[in-house]
N, C-alpha and C. Protein backbone atom coordinates (compact mmCIF):
# COMPACT_ATOMS: atom_id res chain seq x y z
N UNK A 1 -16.03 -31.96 2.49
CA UNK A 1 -15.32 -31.12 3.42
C UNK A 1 -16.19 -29.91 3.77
N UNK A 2 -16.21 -29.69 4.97
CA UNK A 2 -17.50 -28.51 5.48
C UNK A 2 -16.48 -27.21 5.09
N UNK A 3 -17.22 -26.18 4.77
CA UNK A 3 -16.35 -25.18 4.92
C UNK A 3 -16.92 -23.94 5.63
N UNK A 4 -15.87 -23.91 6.94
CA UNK A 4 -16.04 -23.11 7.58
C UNK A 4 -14.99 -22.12 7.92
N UNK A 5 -15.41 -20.95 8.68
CA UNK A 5 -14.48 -19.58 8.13
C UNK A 5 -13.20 -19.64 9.06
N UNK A 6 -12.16 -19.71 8.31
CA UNK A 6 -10.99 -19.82 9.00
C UNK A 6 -10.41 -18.47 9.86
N UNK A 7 -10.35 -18.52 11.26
CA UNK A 7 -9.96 -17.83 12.56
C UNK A 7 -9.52 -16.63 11.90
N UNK A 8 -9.83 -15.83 12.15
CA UNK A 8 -9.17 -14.10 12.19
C UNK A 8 -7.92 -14.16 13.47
N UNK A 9 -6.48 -13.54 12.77
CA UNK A 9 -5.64 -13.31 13.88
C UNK A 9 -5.66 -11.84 14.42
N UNK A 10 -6.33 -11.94 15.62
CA UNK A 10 -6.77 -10.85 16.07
C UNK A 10 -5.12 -8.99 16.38
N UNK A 11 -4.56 -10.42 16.15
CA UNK A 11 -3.38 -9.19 16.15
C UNK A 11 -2.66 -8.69 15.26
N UNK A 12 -2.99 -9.29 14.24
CA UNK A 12 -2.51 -9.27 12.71
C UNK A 12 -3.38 -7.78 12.11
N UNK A 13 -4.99 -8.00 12.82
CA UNK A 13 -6.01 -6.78 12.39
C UNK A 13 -6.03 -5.42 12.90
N UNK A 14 -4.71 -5.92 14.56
CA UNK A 14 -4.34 -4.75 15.36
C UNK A 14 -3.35 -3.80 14.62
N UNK A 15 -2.10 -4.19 14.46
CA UNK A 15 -1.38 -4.05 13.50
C UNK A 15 -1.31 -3.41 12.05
N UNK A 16 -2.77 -4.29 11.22
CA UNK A 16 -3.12 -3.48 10.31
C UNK A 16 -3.78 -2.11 10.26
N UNK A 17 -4.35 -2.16 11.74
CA UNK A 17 -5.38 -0.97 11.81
C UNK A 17 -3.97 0.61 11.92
N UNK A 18 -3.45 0.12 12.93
CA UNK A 18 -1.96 0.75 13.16
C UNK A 18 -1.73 1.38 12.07
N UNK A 19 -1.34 0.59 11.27
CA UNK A 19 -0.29 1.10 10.51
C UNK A 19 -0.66 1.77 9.34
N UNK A 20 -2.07 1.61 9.37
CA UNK A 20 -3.11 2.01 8.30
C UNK A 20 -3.68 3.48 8.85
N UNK A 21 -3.56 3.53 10.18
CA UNK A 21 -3.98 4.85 10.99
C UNK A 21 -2.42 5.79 10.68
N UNK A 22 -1.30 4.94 10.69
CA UNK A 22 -0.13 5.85 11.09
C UNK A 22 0.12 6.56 9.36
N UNK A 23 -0.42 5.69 8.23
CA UNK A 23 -0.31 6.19 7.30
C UNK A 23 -0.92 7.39 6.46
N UNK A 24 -2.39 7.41 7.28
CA UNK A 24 -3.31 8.38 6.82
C UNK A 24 -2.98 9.67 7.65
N UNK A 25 -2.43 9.36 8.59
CA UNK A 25 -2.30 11.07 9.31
C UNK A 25 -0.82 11.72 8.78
N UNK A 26 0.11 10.39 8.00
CA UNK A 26 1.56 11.28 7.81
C UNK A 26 1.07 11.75 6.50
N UNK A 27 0.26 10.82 5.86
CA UNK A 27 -0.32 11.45 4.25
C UNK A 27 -1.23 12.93 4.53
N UNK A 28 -2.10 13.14 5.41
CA UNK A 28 -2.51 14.42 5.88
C UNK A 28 -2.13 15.45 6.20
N UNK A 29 -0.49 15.32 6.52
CA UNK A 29 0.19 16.44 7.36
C UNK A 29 0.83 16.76 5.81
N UNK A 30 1.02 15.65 5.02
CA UNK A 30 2.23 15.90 4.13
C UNK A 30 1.21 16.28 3.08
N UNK A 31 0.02 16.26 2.37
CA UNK A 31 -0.46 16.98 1.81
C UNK A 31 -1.01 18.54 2.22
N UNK A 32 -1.30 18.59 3.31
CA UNK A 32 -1.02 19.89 3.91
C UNK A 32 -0.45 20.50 4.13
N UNK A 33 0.86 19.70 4.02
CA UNK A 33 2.29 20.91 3.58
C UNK A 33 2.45 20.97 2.16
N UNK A 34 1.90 20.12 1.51
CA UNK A 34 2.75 20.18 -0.13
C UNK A 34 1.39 21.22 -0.73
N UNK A 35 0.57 20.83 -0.26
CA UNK A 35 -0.75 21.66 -1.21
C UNK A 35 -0.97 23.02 -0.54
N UNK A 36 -0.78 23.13 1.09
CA UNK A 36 -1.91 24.14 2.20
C UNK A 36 -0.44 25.22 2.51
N UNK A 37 1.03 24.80 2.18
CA UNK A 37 2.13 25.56 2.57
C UNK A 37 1.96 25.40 3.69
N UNK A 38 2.03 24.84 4.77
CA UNK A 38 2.09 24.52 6.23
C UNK A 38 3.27 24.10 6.27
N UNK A 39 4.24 24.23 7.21
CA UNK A 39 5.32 23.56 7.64
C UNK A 39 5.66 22.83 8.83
N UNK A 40 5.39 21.64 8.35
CA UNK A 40 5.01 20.82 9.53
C UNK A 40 6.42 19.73 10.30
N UNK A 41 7.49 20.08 8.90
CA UNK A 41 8.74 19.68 9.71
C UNK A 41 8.86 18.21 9.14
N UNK A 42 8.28 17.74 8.42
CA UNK A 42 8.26 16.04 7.77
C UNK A 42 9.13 15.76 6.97
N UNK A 43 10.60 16.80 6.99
CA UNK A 43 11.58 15.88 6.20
C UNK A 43 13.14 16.11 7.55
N UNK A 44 12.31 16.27 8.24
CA UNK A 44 13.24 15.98 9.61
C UNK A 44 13.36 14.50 10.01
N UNK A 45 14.43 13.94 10.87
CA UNK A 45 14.39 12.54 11.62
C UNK A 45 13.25 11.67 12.19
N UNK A 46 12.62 12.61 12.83
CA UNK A 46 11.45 11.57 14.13
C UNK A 46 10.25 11.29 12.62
N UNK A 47 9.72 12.37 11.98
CA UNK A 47 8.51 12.18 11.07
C UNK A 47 9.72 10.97 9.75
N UNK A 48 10.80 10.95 9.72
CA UNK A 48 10.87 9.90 8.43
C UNK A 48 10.88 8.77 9.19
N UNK A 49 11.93 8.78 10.61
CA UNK A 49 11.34 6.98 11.40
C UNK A 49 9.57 6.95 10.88
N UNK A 50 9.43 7.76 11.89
CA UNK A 50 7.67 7.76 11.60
C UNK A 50 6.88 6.88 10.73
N UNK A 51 7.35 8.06 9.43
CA UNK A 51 6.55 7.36 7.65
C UNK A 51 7.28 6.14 7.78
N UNK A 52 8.37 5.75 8.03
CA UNK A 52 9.01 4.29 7.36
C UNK A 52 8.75 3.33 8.21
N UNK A 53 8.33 3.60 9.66
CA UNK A 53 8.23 2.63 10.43
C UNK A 53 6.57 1.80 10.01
N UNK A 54 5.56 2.77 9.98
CA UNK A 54 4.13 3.09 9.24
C UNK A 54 4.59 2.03 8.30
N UNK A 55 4.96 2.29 7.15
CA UNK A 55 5.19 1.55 5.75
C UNK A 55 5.35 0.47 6.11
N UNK A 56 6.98 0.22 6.83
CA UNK A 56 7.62 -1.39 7.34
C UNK A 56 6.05 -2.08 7.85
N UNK A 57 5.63 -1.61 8.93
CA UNK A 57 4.51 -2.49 9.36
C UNK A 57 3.57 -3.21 8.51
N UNK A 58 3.77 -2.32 7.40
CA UNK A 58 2.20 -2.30 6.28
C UNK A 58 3.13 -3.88 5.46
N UNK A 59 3.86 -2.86 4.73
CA UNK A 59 4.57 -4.03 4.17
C UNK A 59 4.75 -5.47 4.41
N UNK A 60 5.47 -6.18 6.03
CA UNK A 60 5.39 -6.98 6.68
C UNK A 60 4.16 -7.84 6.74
N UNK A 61 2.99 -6.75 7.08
CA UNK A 61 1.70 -7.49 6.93
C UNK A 61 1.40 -8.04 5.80
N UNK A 62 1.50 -7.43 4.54
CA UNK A 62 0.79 -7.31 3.55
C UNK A 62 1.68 -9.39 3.09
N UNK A 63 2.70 -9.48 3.59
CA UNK A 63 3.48 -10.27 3.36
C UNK A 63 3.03 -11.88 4.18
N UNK A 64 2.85 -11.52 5.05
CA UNK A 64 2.59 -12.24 6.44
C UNK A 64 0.82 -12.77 5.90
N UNK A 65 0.08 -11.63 4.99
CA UNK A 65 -1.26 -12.27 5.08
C UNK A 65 -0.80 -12.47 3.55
N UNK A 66 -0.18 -12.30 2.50
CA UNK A 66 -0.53 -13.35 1.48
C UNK A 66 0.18 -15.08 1.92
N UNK A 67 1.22 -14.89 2.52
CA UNK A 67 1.36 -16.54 2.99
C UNK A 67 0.47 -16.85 3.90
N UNK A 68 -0.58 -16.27 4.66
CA UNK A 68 -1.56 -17.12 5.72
C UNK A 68 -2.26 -17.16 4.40
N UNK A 69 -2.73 -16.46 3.14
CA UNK A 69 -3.51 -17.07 2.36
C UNK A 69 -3.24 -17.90 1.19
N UNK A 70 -2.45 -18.10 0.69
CA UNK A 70 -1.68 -19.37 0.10
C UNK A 70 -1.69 -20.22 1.13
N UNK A 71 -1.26 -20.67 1.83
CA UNK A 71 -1.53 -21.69 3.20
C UNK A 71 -2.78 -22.17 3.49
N UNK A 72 -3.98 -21.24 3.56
CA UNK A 72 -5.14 -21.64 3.76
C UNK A 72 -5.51 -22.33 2.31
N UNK A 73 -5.30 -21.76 1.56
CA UNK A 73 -6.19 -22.32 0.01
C UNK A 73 -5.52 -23.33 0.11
N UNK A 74 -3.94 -23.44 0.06
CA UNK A 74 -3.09 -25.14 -0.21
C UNK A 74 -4.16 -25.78 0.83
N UNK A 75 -4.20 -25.68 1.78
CA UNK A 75 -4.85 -26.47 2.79
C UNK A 75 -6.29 -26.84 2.31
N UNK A 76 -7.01 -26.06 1.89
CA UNK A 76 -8.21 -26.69 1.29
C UNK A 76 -8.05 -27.06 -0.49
N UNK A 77 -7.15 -27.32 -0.36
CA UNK A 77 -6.91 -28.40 -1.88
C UNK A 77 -7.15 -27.40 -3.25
N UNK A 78 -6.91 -26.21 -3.19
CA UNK A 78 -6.82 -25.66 -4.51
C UNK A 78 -5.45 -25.84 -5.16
N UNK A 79 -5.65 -25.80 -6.36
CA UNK A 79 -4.92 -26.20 -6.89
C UNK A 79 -3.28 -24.27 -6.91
N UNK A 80 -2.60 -25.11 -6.99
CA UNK A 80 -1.20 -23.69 -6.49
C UNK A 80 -1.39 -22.84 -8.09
N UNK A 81 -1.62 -23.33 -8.96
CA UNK A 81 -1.86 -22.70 -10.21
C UNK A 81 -3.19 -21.43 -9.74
N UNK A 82 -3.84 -21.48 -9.71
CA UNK A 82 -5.11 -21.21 -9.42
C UNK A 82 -4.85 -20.21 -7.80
N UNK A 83 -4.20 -20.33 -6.81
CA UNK A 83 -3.28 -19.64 -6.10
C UNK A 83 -3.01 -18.45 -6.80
N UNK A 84 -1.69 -18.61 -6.85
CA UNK A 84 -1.04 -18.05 -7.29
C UNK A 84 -1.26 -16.93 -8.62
N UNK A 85 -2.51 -17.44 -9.34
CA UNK A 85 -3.17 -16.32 -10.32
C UNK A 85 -3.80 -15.67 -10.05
N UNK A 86 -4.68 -15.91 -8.99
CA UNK A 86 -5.23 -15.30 -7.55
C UNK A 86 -4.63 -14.25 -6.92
N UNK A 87 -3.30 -14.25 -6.76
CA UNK A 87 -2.63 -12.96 -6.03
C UNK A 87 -2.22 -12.42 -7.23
N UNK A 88 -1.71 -12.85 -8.48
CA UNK A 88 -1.12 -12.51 -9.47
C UNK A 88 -2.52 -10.99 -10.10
N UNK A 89 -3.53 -11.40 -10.28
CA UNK A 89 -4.38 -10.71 -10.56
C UNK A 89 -4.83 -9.28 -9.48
N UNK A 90 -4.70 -9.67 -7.89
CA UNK A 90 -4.51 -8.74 -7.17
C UNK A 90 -3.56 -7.84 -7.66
N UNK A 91 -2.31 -8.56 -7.44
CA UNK A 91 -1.53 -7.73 -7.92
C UNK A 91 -1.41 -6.47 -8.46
N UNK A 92 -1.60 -6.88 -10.21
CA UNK A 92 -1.93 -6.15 -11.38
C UNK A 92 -3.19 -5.30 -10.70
N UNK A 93 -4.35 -5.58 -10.24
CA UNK A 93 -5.53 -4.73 -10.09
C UNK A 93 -4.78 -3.63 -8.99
N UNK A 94 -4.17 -3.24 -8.05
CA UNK A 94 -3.36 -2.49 -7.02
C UNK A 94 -2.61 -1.52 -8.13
N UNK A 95 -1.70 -2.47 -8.83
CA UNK A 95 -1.21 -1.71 -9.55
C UNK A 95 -1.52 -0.65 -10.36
N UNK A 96 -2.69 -1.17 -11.31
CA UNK A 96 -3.40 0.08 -12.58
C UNK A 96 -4.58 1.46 -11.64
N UNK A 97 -4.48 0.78 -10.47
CA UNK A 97 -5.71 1.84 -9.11
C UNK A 97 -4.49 2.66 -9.02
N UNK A 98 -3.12 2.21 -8.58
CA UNK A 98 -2.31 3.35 -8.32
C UNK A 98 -1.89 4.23 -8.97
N UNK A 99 -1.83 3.64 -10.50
CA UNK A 99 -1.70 4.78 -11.73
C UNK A 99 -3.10 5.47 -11.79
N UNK A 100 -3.98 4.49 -12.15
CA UNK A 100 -4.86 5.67 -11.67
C UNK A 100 -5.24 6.68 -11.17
N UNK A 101 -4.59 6.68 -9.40
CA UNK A 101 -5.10 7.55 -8.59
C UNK A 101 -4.00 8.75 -8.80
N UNK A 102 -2.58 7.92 -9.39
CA UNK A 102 -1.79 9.03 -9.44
C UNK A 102 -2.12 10.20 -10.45
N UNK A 103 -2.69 9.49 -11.90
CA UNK A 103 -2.87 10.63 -12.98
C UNK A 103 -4.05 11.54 -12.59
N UNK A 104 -4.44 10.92 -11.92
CA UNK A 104 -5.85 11.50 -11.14
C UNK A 104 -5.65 12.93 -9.94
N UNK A 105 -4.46 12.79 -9.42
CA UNK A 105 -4.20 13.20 -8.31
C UNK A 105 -2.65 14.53 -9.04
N UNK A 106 -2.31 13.89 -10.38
CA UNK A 106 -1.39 14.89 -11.19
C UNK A 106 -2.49 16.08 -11.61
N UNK A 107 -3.52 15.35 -12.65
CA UNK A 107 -4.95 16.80 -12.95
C UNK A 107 -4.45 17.46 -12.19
N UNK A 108 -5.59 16.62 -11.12
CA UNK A 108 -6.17 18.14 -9.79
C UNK A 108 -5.11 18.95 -9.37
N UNK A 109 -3.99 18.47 -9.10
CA UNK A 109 -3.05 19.25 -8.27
C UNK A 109 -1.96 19.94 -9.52
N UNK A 110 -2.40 19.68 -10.36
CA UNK A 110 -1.36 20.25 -11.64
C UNK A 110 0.08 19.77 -11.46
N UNK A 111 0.27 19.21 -10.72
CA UNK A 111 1.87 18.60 -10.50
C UNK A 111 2.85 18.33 -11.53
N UNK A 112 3.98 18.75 -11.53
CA UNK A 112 4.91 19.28 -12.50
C UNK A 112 5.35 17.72 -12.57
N UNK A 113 5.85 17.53 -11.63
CA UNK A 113 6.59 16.03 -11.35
C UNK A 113 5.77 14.77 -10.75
N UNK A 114 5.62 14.09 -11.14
CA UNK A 114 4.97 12.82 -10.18
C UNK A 114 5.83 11.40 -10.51
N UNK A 115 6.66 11.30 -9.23
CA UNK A 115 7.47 9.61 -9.73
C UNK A 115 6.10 8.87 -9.27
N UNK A 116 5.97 7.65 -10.12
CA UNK A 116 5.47 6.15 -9.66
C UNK A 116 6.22 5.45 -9.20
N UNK A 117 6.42 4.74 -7.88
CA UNK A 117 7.27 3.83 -7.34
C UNK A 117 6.30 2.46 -7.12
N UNK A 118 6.70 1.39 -7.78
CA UNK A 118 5.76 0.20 -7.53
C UNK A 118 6.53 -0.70 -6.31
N UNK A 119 5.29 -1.55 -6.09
CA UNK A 119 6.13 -2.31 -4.56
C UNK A 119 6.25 -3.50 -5.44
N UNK A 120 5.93 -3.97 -6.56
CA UNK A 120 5.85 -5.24 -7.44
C UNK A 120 7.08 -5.23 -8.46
N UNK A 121 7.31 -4.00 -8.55
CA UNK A 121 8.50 -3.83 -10.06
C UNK A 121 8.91 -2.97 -9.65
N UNK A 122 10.31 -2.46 -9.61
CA UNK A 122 10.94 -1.34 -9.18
C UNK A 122 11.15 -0.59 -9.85
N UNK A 123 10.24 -0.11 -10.48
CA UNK A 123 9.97 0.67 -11.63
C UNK A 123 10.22 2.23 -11.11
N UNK A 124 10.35 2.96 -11.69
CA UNK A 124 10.45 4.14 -11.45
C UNK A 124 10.49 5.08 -12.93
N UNK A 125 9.27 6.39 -12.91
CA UNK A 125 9.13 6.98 -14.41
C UNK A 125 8.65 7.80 -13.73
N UNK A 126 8.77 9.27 -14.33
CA UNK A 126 8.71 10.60 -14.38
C UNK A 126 7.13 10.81 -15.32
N UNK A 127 6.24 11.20 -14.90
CA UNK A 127 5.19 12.58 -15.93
C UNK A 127 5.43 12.85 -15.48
N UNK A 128 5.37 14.03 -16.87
CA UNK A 128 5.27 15.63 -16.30
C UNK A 128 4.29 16.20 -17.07
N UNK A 129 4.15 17.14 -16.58
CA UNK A 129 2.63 18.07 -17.34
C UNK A 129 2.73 19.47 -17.08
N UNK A 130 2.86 20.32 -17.87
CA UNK A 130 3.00 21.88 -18.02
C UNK A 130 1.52 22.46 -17.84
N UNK A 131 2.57 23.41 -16.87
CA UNK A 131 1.68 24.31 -16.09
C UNK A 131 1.20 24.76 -17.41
């Protein structure tokens, strides 16, 4: 079987770029209010559509391309075990970067409170760390 590179959906990368753009500028405004005291108005109506619409897109995708990639591998005869440990390992690696970046991001900013919210386990836990 030749293997050659299976089609990019060119609107799937539109989309991602989107929503990946809409996320970095609400994360910019909102660390610039939480760190710089700016008041930029982000727990008003239009900025939470905003952040959630941003997210929904991300989410959707993130969904939409692990079944185009389970689909492609079934299609070239890997075995679903081997799949499936494949995203399973993504997974987990997303996961321990986000604790990461969070205890990382508690230091610097001395943050009293930091929830972890996972998109894998609906986990939810409190550090805290004295000023």
């Amino acid at each position: 079987m030749e293997n050659t590179p299976s089609p990019r959906f060119w609107e799937l990368d539109v989309l991602r770029a989107a929503a990946i753009f809409m996320m970095i500028f609400y994360h910019i405004l909102y660390d610039l209010e939480y760190f710089g005291n700016h008041d930029f108005g982000l727990s008003t109506l239009p900025c939470v559509i905003y952040a959630r619409i941003g997210a929904s897109i991300f989410i959707v995708l993130v969904g939409i391309s692990l079944t185009l990639s389970f689909s492609r591998a079934e299609v070239e005869g890997k075995p679903e075990k081997d799949i499936q440990l494949k995203q399973i390992k993504r997974g987990i690696t997303i996961f321990f970067l986000s604790l990461i970046i969070t205890f990382i991001t508690c230091v610097i900013a001395q943050a009293k409170i930091v929830i972890i919210k996972t998109l894998f386990w609906d986990i939810s836990m409190s550090i805290s760390f004295k000023s």
